[in-house]
Structures are given as C-alpha cells and as structure tokens.
N, C-alpha and C. Protein backbone atom coordinates (compact mmCIF):
# COMPACT_ATOMS: atom_id res chain seq x y z
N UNK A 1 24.23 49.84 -6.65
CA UNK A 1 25.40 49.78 -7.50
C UNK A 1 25.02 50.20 -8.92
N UNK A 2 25.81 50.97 -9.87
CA UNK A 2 25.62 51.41 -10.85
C UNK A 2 25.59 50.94 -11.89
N UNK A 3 24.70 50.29 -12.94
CA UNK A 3 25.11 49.71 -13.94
C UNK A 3 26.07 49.64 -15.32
N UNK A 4 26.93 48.99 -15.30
CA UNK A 4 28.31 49.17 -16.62
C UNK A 4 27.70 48.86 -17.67
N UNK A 5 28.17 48.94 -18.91
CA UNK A 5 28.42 48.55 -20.18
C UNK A 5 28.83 47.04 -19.78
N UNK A 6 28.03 45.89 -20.76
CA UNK A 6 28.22 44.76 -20.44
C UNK A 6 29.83 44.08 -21.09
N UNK A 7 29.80 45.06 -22.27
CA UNK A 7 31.70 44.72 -22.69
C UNK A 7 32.34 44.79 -21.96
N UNK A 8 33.62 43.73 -22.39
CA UNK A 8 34.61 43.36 -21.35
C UNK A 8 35.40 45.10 -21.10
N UNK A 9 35.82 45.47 -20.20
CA UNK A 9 36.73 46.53 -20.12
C UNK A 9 35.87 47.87 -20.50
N UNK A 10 35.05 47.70 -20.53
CA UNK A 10 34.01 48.74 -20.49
C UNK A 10 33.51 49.52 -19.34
N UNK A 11 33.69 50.16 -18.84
CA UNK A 11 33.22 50.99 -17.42
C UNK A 11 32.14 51.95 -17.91
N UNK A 12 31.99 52.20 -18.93
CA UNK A 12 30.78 53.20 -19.67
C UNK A 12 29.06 53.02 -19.06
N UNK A 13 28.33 53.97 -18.74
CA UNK A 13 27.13 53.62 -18.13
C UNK A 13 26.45 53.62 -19.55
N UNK A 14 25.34 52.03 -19.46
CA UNK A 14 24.69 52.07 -20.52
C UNK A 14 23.53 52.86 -20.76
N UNK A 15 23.16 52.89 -22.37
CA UNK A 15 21.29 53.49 -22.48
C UNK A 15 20.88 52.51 -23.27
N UNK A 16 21.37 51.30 -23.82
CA UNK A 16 20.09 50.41 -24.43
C UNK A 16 20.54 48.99 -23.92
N UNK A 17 19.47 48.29 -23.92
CA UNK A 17 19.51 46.78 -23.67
C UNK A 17 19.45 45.97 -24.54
N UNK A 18 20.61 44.91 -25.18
CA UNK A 18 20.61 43.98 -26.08
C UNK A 18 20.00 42.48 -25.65
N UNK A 19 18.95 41.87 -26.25
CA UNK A 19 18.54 40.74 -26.13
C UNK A 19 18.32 39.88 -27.33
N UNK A 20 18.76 38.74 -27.33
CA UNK A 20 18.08 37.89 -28.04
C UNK A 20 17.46 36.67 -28.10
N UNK A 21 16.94 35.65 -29.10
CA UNK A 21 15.87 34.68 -28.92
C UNK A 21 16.64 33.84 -30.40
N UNK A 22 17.36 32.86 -29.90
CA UNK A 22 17.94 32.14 -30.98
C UNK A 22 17.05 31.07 -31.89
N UNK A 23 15.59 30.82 -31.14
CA UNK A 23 14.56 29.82 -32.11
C UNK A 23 13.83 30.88 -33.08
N UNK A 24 14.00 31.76 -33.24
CA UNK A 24 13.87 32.90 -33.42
C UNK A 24 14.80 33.24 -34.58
N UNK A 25 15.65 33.67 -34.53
CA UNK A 25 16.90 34.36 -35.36
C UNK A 25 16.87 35.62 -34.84
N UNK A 26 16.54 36.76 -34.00
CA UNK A 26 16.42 37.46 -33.71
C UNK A 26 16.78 38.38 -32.10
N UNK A 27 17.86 39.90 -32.66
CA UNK A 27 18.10 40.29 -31.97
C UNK A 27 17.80 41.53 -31.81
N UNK A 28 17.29 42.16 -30.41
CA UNK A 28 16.91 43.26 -29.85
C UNK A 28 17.64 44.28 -28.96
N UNK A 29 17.21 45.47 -29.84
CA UNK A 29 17.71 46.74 -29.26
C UNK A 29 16.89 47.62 -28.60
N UNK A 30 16.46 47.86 -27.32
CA UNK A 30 15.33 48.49 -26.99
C UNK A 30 16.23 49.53 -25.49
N UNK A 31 15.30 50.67 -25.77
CA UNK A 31 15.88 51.34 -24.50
C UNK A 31 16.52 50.57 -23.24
N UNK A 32 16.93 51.37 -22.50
CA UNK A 32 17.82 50.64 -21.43
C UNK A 32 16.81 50.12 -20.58
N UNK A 33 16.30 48.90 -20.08
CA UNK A 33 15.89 48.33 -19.24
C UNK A 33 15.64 49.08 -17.75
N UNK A 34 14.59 49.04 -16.90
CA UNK A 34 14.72 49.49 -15.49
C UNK A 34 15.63 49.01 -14.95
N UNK A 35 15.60 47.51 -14.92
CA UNK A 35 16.32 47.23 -14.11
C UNK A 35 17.24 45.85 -15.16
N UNK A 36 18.54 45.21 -14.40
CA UNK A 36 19.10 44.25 -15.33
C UNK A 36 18.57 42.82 -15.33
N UNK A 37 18.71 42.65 -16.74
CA UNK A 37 18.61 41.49 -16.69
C UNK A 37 19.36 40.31 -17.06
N UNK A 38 19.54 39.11 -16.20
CA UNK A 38 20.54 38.60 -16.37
C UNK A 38 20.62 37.80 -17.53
N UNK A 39 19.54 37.73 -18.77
CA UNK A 39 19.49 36.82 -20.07
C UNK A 39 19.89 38.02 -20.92
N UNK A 40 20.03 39.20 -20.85
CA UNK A 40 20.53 40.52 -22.00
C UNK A 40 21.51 41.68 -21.36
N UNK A 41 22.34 42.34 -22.41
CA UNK A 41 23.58 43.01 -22.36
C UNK A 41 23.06 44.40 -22.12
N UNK A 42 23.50 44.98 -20.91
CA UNK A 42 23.12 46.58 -21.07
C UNK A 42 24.58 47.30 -21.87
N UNK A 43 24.48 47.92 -22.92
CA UNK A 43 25.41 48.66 -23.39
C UNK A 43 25.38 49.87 -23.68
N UNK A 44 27.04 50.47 -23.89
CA UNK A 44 26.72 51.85 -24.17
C UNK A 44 26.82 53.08 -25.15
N UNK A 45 26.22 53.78 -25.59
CA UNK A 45 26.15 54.26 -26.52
C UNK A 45 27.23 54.02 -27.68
N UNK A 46 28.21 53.74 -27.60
CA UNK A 46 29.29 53.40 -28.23
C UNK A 46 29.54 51.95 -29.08
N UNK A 47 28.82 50.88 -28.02
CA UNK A 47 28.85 49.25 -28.08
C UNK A 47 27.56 49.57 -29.18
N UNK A 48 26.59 50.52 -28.41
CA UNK A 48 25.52 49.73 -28.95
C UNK A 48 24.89 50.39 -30.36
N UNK A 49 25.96 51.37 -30.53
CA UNK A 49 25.52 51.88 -31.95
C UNK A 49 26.49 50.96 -32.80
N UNK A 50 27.06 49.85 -32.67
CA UNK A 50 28.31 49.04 -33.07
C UNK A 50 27.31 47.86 -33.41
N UNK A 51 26.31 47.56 -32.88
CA UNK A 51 25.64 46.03 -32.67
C UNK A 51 25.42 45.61 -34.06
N UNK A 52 25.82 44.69 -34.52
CA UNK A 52 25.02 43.90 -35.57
C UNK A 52 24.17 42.22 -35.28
N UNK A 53 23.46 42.12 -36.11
CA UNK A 53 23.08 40.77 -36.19
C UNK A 53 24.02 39.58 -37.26
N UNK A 54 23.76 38.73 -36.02
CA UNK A 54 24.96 37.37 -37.28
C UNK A 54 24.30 36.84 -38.47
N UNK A 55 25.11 36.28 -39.00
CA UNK A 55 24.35 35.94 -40.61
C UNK A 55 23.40 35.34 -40.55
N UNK A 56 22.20 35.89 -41.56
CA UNK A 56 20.65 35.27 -41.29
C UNK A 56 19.89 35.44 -39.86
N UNK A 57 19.87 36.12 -39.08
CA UNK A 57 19.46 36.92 -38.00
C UNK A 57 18.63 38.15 -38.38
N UNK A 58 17.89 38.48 -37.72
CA UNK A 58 17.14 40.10 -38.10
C UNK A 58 17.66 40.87 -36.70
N UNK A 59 18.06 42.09 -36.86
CA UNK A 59 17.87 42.93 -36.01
C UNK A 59 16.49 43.66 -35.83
N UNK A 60 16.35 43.95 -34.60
CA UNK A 60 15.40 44.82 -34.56
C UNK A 60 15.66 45.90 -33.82
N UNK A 61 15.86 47.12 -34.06
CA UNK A 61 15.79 48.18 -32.97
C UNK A 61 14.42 49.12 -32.54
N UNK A 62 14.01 48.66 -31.39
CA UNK A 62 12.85 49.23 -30.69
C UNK A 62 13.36 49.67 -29.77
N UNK A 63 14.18 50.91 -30.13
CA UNK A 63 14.36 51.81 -29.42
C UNK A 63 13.65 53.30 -29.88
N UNK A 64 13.46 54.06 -28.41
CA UNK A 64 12.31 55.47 -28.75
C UNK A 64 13.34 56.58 -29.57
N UNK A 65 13.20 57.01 -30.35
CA UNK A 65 13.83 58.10 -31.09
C UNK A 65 13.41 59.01 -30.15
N UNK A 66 14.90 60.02 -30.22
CA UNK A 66 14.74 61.32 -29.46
C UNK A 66 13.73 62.50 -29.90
N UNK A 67 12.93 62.78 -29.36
CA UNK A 67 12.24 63.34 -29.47
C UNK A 67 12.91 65.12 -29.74
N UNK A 68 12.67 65.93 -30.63
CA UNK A 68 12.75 67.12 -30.84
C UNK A 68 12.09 67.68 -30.28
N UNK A 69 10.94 67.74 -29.56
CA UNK A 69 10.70 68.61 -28.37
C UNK A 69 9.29 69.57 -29.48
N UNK A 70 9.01 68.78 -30.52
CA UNK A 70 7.75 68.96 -31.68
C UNK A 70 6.67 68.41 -30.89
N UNK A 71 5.69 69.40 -31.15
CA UNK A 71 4.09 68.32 -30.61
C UNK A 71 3.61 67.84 -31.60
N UNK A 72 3.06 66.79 -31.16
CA UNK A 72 2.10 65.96 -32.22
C UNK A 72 1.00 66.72 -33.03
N UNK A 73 0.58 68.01 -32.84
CA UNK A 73 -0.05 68.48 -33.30
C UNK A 73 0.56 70.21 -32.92
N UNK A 74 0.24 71.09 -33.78
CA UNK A 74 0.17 72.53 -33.46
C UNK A 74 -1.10 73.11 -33.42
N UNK A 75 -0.84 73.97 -32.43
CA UNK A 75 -1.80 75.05 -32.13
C UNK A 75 -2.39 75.90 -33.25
N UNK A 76 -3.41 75.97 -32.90
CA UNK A 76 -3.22 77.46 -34.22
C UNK A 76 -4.64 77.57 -34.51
C-alpha cells in the first residue's frame, strides 16, 4: 500500500518525515523514512515546507539538499 501525506484530507505522496521528542523541545525534518513509522508524520512537499516549531521548540531540518549534479572535486 502506498504511503499518504499524514494531513487530514491529504492524498499527496510524501518526501520527508516529521518527528518529535517533547523532553527535548525538539522537532525533526529528515528525508522520507524507508519505511513508516507509527511515532512520526510522513508529509508532503507542500505540508512539509509549511512545518514550524511551537513556541520555544527548535526545529531541525536534516534533510539532504538536492544535489546539483557538482562533484566534490574537479578534474583537471
């Protein structure tokens, strides 16, 4: 079965996984998960460029930036 966007009325397939750790203050944005998990939100590009943290919370986004298709080094 295909995974949704965890928002209500959302049918959108997600790319990042929202989690957080409330002893903590802290919430996470990290690529989409292999597989789901049932303590964090898979959302989708739309939700999850929307995400904030609640007051006095840190976000964190550890998610991989798209790569431009640059090598780490050039030839030459």
């Amino acid at each position: 079965m295909a995974r949704k966007c965890s928002r209500t009325a959302c049918s959108a397939r997600p790319t990042v996984t929202l989690s957080f750790q409330y002893n903590r203050a802290v919430v996470w944005i990290d690529d989409l998960l292999d597989e789901a998990d049932p303590h964090s939100y898979d959302l989708c590009p739309k939700h999850g460029e929307r995400v904030t943290a609640p007051t006095g919370w840190h976000l964190e986004d550890r998610r991989r930036r798209h790569s431009h298709g640059f090598p780490d080094r050039i030839a030459g």
